[in-house]
Protein backbone atom coordinates (compact mmCIF):
# COMPACT_ATOMS: atom_id res chain seq x y z
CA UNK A 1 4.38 -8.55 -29.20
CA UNK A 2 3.33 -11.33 -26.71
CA UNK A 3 0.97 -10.47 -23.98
CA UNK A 4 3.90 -11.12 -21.36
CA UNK A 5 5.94 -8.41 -23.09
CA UNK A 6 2.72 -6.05 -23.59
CA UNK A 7 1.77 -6.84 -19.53
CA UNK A 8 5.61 -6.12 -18.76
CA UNK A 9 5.54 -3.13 -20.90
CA UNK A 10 2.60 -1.52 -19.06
CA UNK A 11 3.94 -2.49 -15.43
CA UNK A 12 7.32 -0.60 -16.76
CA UNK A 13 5.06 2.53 -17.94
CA UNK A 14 3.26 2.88 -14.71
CA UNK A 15 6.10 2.43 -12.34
CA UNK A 16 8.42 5.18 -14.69
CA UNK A 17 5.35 7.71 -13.26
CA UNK A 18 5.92 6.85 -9.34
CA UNK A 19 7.38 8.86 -7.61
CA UNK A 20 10.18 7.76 -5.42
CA UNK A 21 10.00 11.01 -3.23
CA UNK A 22 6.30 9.92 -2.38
CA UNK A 23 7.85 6.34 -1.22
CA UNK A 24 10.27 8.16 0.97
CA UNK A 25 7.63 10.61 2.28
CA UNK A 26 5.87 7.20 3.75
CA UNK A 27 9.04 5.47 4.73
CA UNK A 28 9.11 8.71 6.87
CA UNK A 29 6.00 7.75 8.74
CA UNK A 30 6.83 3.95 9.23
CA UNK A 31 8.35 3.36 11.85
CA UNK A 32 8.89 0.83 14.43
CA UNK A 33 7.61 2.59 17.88
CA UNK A 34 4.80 2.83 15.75
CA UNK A 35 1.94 0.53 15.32
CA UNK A 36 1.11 -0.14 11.27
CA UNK A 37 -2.89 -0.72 10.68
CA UNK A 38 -3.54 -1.33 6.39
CA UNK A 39 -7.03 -1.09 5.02
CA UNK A 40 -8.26 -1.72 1.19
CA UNK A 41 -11.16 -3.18 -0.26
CA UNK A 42 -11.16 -6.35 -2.71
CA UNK A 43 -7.61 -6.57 -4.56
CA UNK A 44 -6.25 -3.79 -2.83
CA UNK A 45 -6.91 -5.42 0.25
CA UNK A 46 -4.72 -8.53 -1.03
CA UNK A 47 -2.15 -5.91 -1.87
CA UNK A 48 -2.35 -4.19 1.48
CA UNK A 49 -2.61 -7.56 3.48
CA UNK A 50 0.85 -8.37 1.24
CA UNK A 51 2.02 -5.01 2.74
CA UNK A 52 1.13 -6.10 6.28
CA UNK A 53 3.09 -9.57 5.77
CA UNK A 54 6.04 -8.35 4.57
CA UNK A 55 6.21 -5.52 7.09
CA UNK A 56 5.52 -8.43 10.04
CA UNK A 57 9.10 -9.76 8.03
CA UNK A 58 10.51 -6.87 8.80
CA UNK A 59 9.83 -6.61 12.48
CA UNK A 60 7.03 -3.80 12.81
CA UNK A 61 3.76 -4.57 14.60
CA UNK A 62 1.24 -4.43 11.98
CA UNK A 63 -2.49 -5.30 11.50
CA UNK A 64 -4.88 -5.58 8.81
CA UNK A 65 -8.55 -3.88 9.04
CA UNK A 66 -11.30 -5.95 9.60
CA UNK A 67 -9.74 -8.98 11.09
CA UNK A 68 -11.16 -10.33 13.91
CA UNK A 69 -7.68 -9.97 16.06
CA UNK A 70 -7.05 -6.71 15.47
CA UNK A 71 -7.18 -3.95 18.08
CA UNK A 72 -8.63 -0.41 18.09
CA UNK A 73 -6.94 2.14 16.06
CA UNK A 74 -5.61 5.28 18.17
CA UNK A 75 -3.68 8.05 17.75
CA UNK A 76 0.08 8.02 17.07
CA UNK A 77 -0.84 5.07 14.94
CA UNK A 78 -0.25 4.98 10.98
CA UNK A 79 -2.79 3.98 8.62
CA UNK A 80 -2.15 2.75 4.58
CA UNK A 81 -5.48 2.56 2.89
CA UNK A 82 -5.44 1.50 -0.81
CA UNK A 83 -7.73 2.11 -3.25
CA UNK A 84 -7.62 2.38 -7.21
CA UNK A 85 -10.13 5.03 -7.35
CA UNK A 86 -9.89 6.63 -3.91
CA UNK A 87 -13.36 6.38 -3.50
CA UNK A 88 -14.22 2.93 -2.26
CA UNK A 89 -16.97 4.51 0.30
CA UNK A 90 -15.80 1.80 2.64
CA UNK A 91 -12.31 2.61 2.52
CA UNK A 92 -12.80 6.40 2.49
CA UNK A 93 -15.16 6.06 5.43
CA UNK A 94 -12.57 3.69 7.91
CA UNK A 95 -9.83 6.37 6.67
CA UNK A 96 -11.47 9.26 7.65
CA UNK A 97 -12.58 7.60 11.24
CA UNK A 98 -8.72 7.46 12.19
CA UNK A 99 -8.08 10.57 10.78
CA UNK A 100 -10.38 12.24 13.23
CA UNK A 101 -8.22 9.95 16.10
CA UNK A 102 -4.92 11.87 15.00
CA UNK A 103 -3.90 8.57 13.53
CA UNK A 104 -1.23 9.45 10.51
CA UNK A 105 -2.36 7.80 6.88
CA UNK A 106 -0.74 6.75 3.92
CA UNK A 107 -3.07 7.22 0.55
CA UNK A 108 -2.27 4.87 -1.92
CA UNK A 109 -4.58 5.42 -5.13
CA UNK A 110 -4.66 5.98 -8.40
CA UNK A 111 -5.89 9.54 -8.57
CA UNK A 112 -4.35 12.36 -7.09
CA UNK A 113 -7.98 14.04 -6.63
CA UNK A 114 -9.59 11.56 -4.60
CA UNK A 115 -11.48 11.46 -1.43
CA UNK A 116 -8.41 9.14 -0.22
CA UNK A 117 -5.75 11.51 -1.59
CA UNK A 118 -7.35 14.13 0.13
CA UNK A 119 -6.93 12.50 3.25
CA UNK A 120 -3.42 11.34 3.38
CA UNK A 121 -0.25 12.77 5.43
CA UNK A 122 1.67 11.25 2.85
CA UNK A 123 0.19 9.96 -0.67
CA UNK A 124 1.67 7.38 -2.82
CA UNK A 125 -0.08 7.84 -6.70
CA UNK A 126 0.09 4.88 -8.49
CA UNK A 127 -1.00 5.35 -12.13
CA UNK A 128 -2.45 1.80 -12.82
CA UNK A 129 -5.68 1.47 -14.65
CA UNK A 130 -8.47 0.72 -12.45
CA UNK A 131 -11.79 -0.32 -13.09
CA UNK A 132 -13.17 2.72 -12.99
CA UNK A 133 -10.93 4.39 -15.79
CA UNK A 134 -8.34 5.94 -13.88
CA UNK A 135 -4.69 5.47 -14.40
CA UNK A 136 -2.58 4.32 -17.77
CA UNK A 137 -4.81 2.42 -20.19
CA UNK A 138 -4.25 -1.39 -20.00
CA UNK A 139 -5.16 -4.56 -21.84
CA UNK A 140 -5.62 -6.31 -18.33
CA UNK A 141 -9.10 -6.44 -17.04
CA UNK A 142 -10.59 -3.88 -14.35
CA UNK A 143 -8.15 -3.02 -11.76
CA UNK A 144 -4.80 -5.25 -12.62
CA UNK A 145 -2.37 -3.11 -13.38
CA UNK A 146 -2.90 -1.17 -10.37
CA UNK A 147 -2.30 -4.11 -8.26
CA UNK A 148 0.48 -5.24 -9.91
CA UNK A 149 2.07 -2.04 -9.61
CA UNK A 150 0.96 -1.32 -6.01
CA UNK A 151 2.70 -4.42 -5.25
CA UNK A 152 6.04 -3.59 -7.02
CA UNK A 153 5.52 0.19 -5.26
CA UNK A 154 5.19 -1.21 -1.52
CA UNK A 155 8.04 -4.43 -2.13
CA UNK A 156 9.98 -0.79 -3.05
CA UNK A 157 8.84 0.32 0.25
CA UNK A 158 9.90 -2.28 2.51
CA UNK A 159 13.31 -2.85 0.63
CA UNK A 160 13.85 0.66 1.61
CA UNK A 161 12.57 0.32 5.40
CA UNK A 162 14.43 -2.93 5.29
CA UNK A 163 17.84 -0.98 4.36
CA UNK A 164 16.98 2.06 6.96
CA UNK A 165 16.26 -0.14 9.83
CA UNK A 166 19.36 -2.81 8.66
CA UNK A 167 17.21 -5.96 8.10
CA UNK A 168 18.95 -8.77 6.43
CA UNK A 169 17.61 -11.18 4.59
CA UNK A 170 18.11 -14.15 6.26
CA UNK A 171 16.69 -12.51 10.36
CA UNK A 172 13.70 -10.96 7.86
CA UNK A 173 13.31 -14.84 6.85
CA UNK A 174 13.61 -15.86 10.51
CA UNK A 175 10.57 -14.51 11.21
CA UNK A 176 8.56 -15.94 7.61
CA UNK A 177 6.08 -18.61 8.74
CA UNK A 178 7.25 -22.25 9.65
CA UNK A 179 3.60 -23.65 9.12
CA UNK A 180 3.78 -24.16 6.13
């Protein structure tokens, strides 16, 4: 087998194990009177700033977690922290702060018994191997096939929002950037 069949192969075995109720329990929580804050640490901050970009398409107000334009946190807002393991400290430690503001929060992790599970209104499991041994075995290196798959599981997400909220393609790509 090649290693793009084995990589596909793996990708297919994780997503089988999400759960589409858990994506419609957060599509619950998003919405667009709401402000949308994400928060992850290394790749799953690339996956949740991915999140915030494709949301933006979408036409929600959303910021990312530690950049320098983004406001304070309060309650009524939603939160989506990712983490493989649920226990990046700083993640865990960010999501708890806006959980004691009343702000609502969407785990994404790897393992249903973490800190970050523990924490979430609504909690999207994601099976993906991570670096610390969670999740379906992979070939991939340290956390990879959680990110892939994370990816996959929020692109779900905001085809769904996308289709609730009647967002074509084309107004969705009047909004994309035109700096490029």
């Amino acid at each position: 087998m090649s290693l793009i069949n084995e990589v596909m192969s793996e990708i297919n075995e994780v997503m089988s194990l999400v759960s589409e109720d858990q994506i419609d329990a957060a599509e619950n929580i998003i919405q667009k009177d709401k402000r949308i804050f994400v928060l992850g640490a290394g790749r799953s901050g690339f996956m949740a700033k991915s999140f915030a970009m494709r949301l933006m398409h979408l036409g929600y107000t959303v910021y990312v977690i530690g950049e320098t334009i983004t406001p304070s946190i309060q309650a009524d807002d939603v939160l989506v922290s990712v983490s493989g393991s649920g226990k990046t400290s700083s993640t865990i430690e960010l999501t708890q702060k806006a959980k004691d503001n009343g702000v609502e929060v969407i785990s994404i992790t790897s393992n249903e018994n973490s800190p970050l599970s523990k924490l979430g209104d609504a909690v999207i499991i994601v099976p993906g191997a991570t670096k610390t041994g969670d999740g379906v075995k992979s070939i991939q290196l340290l956390s990879t096939l959680f990110d892939q798959s994370v990816h996959i599981t929020l692109d779900v997400l905001c085809l769904k929002l996308s289709r609730r909220d009647n967002v074509s393609n084309e107004s969705a790509g009047n909004t994309h950037s035109n700096m490029e």
